[in-house]
Protein backbone atom coordinates (compact mmCIF):
# COMPACT_ATOMS: atom_id res chain seq x y z
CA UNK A 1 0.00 0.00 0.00
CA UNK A 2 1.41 3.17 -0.70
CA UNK A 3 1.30 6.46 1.17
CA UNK A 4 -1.81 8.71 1.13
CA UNK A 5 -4.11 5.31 0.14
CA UNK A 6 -7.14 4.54 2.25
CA UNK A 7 -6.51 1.99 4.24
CA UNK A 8 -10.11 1.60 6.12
CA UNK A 9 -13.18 3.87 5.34
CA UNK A 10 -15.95 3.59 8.14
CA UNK A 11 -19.40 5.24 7.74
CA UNK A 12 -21.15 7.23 9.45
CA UNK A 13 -23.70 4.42 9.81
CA UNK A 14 -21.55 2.45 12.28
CA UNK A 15 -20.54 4.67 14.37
CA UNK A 16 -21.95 4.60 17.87
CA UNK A 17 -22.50 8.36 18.07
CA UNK A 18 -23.71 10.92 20.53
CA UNK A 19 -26.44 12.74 18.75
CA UNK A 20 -28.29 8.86 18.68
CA UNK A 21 -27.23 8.47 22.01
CA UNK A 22 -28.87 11.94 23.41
CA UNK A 23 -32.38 11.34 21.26
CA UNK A 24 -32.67 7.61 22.96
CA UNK A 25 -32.61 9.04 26.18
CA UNK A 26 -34.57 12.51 25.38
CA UNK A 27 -37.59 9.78 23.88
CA UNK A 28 -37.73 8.51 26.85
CA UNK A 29 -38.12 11.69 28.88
CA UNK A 30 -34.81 11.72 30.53
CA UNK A 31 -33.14 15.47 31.26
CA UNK A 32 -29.94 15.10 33.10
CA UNK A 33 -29.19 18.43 34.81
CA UNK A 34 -25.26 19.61 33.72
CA UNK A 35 -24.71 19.66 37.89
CA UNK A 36 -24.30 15.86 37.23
CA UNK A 37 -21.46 16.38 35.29
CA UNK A 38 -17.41 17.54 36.70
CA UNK A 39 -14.42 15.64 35.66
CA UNK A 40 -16.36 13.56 32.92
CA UNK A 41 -18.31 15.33 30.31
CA UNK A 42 -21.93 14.98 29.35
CA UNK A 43 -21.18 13.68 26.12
CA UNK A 44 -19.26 10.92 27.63
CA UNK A 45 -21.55 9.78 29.74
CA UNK A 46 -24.52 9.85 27.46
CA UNK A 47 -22.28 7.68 25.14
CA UNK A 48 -21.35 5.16 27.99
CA UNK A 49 -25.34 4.91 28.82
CA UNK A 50 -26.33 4.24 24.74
CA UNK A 51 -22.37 1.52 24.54
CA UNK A 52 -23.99 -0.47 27.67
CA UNK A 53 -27.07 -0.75 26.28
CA UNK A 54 -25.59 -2.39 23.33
CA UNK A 55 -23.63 -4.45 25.56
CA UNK A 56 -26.59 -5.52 26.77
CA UNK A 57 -28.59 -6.26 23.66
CA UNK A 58 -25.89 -9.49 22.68
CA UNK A 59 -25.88 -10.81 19.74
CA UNK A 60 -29.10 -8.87 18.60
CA UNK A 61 -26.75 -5.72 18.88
CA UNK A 62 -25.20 -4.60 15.24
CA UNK A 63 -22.65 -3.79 17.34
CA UNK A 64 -21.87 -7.06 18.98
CA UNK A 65 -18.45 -7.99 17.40
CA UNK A 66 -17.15 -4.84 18.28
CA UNK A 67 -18.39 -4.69 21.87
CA UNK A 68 -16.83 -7.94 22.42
CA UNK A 69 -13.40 -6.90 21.42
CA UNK A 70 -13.12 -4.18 24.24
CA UNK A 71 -11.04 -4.33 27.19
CA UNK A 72 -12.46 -5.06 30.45
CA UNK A 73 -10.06 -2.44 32.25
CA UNK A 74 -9.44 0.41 29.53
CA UNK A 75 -8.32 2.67 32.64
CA UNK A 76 -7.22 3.20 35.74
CA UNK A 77 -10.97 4.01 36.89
CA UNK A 78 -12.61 0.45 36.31
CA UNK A 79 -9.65 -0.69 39.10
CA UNK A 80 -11.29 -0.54 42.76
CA UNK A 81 -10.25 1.99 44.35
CA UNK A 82 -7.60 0.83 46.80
CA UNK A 83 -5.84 -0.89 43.51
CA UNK A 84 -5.64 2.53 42.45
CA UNK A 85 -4.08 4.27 45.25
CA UNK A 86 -1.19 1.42 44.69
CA UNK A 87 -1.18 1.72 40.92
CA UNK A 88 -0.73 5.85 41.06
CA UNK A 89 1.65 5.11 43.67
CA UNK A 90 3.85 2.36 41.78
CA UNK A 91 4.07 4.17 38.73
CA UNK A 92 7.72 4.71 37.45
CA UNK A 93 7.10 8.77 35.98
CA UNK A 94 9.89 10.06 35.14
CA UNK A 95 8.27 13.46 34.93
CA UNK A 96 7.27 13.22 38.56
CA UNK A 97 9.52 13.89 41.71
CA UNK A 98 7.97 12.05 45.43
CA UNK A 99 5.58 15.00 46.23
CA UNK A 100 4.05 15.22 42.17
CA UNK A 101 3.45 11.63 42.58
CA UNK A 102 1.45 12.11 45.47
CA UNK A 103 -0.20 15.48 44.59
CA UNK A 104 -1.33 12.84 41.43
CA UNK A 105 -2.32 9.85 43.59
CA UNK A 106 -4.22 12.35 45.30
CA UNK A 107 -5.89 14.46 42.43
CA UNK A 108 -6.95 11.04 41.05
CA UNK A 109 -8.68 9.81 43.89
CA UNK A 110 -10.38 12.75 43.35
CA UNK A 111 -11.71 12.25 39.66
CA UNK A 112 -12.17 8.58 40.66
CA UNK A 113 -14.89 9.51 43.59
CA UNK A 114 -16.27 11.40 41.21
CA UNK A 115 -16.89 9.53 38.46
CA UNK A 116 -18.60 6.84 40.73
CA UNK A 117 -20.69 9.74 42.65
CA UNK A 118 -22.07 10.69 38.52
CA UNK A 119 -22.32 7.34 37.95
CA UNK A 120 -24.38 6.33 40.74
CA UNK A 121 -26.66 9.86 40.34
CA UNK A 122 -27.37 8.58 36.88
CA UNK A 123 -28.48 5.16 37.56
CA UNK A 124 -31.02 6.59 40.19
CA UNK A 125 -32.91 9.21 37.36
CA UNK A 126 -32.80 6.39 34.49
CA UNK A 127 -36.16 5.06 33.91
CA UNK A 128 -35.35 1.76 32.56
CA UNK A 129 -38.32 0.31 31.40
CA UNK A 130 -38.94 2.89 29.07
CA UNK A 131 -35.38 2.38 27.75
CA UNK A 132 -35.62 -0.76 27.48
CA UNK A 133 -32.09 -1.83 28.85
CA UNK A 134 -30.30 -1.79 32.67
CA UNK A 135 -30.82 -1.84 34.88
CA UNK A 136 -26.67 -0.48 35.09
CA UNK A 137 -24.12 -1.00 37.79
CA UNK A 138 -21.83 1.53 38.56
CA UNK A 139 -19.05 -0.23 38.04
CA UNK A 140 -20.57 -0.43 34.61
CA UNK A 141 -21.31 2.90 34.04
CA UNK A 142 -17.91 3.44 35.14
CA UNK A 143 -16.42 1.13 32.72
CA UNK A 144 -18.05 2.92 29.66
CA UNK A 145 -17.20 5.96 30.99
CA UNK A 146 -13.23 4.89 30.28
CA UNK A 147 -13.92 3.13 27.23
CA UNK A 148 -15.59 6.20 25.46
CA UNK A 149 -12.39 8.66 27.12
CA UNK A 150 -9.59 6.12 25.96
CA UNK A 151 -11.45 5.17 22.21
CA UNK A 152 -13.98 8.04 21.09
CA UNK A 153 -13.25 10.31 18.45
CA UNK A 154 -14.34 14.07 18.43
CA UNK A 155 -16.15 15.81 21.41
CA UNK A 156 -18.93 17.18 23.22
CA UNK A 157 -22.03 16.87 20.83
CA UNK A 158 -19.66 15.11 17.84
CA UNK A 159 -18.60 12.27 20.03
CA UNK A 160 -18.35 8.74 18.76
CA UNK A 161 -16.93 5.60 18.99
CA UNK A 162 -15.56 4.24 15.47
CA UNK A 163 -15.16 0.22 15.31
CA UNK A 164 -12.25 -0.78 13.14
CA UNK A 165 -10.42 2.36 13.79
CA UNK A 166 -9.92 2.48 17.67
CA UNK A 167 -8.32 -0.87 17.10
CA UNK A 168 -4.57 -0.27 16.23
CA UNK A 169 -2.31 0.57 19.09
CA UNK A 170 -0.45 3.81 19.72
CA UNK A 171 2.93 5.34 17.74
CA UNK A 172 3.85 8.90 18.12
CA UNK A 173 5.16 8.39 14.36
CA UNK A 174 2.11 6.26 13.50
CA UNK A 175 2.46 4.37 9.79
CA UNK A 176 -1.39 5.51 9.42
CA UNK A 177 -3.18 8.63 9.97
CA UNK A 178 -7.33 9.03 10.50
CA UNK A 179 -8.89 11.55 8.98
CA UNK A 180 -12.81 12.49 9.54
CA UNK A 181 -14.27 13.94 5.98
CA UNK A 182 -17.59 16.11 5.79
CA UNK A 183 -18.92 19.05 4.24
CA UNK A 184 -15.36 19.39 2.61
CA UNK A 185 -13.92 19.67 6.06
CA UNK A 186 -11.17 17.37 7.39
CA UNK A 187 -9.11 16.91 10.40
CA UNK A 188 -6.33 14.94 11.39
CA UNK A 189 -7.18 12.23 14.16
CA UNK A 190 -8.55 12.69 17.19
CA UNK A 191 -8.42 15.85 17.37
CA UNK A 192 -12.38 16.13 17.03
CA UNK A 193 -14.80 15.83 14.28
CA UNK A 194 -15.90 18.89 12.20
CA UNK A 195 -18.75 20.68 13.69
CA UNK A 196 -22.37 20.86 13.22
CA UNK A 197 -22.03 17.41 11.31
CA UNK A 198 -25.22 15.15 11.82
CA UNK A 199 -23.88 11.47 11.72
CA UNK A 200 -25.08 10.60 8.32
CA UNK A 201 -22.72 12.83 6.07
CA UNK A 202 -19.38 12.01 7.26
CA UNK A 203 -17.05 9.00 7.33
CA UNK A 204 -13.61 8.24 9.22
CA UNK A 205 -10.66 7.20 6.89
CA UNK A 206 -7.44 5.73 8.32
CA UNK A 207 -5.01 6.65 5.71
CA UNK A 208 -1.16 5.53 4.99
CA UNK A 209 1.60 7.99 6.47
CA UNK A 210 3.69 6.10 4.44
CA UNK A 211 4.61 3.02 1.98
CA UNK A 212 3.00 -0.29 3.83
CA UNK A 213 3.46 -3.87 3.01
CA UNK A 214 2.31 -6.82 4.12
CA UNK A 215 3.22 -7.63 7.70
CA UNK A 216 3.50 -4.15 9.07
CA UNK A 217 1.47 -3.69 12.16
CA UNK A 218 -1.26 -0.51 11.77
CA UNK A 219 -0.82 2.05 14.46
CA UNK A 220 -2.46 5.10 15.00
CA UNK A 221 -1.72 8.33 16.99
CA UNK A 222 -3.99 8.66 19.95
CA UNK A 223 -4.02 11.98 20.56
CA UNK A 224 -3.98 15.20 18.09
CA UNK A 225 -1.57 17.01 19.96
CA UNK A 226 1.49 16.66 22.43
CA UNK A 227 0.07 15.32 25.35
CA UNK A 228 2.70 14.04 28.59
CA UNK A 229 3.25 10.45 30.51
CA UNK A 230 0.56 11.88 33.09
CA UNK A 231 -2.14 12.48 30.53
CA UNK A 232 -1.42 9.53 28.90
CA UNK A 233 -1.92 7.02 31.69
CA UNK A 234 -4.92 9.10 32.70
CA UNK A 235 -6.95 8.83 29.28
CA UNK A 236 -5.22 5.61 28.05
CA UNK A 237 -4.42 3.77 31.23
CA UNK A 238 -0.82 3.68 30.11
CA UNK A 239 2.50 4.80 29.76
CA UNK A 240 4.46 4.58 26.05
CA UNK A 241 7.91 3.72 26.13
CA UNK A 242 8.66 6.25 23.75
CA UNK A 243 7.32 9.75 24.20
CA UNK A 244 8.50 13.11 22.66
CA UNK A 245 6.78 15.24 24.72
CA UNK A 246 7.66 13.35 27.84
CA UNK A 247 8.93 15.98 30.87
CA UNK A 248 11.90 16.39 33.04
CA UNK A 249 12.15 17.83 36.25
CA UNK A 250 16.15 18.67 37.22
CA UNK A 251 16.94 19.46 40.33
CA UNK A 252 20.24 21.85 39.59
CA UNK A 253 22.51 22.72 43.05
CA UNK A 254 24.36 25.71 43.32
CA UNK A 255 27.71 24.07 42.68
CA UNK A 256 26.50 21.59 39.67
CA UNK A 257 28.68 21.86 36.68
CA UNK A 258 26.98 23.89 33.61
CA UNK A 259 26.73 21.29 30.93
């Protein structure tokens, strides 16, 4: 395959996307107030709520092969949460001195408590007969929650989850590059998906950054931007071995030697 070729083209069709998501629960009367919502956006948790129900459905869901393939711990927040204060602790940053680690162990905790407080607030206001899934646990809701952050493309009311294409793992010189197409627009992947799109005139492309041949393994790059180790384990629930824009403190004494 040679650079610039599509590789995959997904449409709009098979995306799991927000905008269906938001009119399944608005059918059935549900209004979530935005108080609900902190360290986890709306979007993201409407998405979780319409993936689960999926989940649920089996192998009646359109969906099912796909649902099957995802992880059972995309993140740090489907771990219980004393697991968590140990993984935080345990993990080998070199961006973070003693007291960052901790200031992180303990700004996580944070996001975790929360996540499970929305969680559980959701679960009480669902009416689930009338959407005919759940009832959810929170440790459900919470899984969903990760999956969507770690695998969704776009954000806020363009948010979706694309089979096929959250598949490949993670280079920060990725072989392939996604692109979202609509209304002449296009942006590189994930960076988001172009506005004001309904999700019938777009598709996502995974394109060749370069000359491919059989063998080569498909990676993508999972974020649009520079992001650090910390970010990374917090969306991704890991930490690359390679990373550009991983950061340094230095500690420099009065009487080091100027290199």
């Amino acid at each position: 395959m040679k650079e610039g070729e599509i590789l995959v083209a997904v449409q709009s069709s098979m995306l799991l996307h927000y905008v269906q998501a938001n009119a399944w629960l608005e059918n059935a009367g549900v209004h979530l107030p935005d108080s609900l919502f902190q360290s986890f956006s709306r979007a993201n948790f409407i998405l979780s709520l319409l993936l689960l129900r999926e989940r649920q459905r089996g192998d009646e869901s359109p969906f099912a092969a796909y649902v099957s393939l995802l992880p059972t711990c995309p993140s740090l927040f489907c771990l219980p949460r004393n697991e968590v204060v140990n993984a935080t602790k345990e993990v080998a940053l070199l961006e973070m001195d003693s007291l960052t680690k901790r200031n992180f162990t303990t700004s996580f905790l944070k996001i975790w408590d929360e996540a499970y407080d929305t969680a559980d607030a959701i679960i009480d206001m669902l009416p689930f007969e009338k959407l005919e899934c759940g009832p959810f646990s929170p440790e459900e809701v919470v899984w969903a929650t990760g999956m969507v952050a770690s695998r969704s493309f776009g954000g806020d009311t363009d948010m979706a989850l694309t089979p096929v294409t959250d598949m490949p793992n993670h280079s920060h010189d990725a072989s392939l590059v996604s692109v979202l197409m609509g209304d002449a627009q296009s942006l590189s992947s994930p960076a988001g998906m172009p506005q004001n799109l309904s999700p019938s005139n777009y598709e996502l492309r995974i394109t060749a950054h370069k000359d491919l041949v059989n063998g080569d393994e498909v990676f993508v790059k999972y974020h649009g931007s520079e992001i650090s180790d910390v970010r990374f384990l917090v969306a991704y629930g890991f930490v690359p071995d390679v990373n550009p824009w991983r950061q340094y403190k230095l500690a420099v004494g009065a009487q080091a030697p100027l290199l």
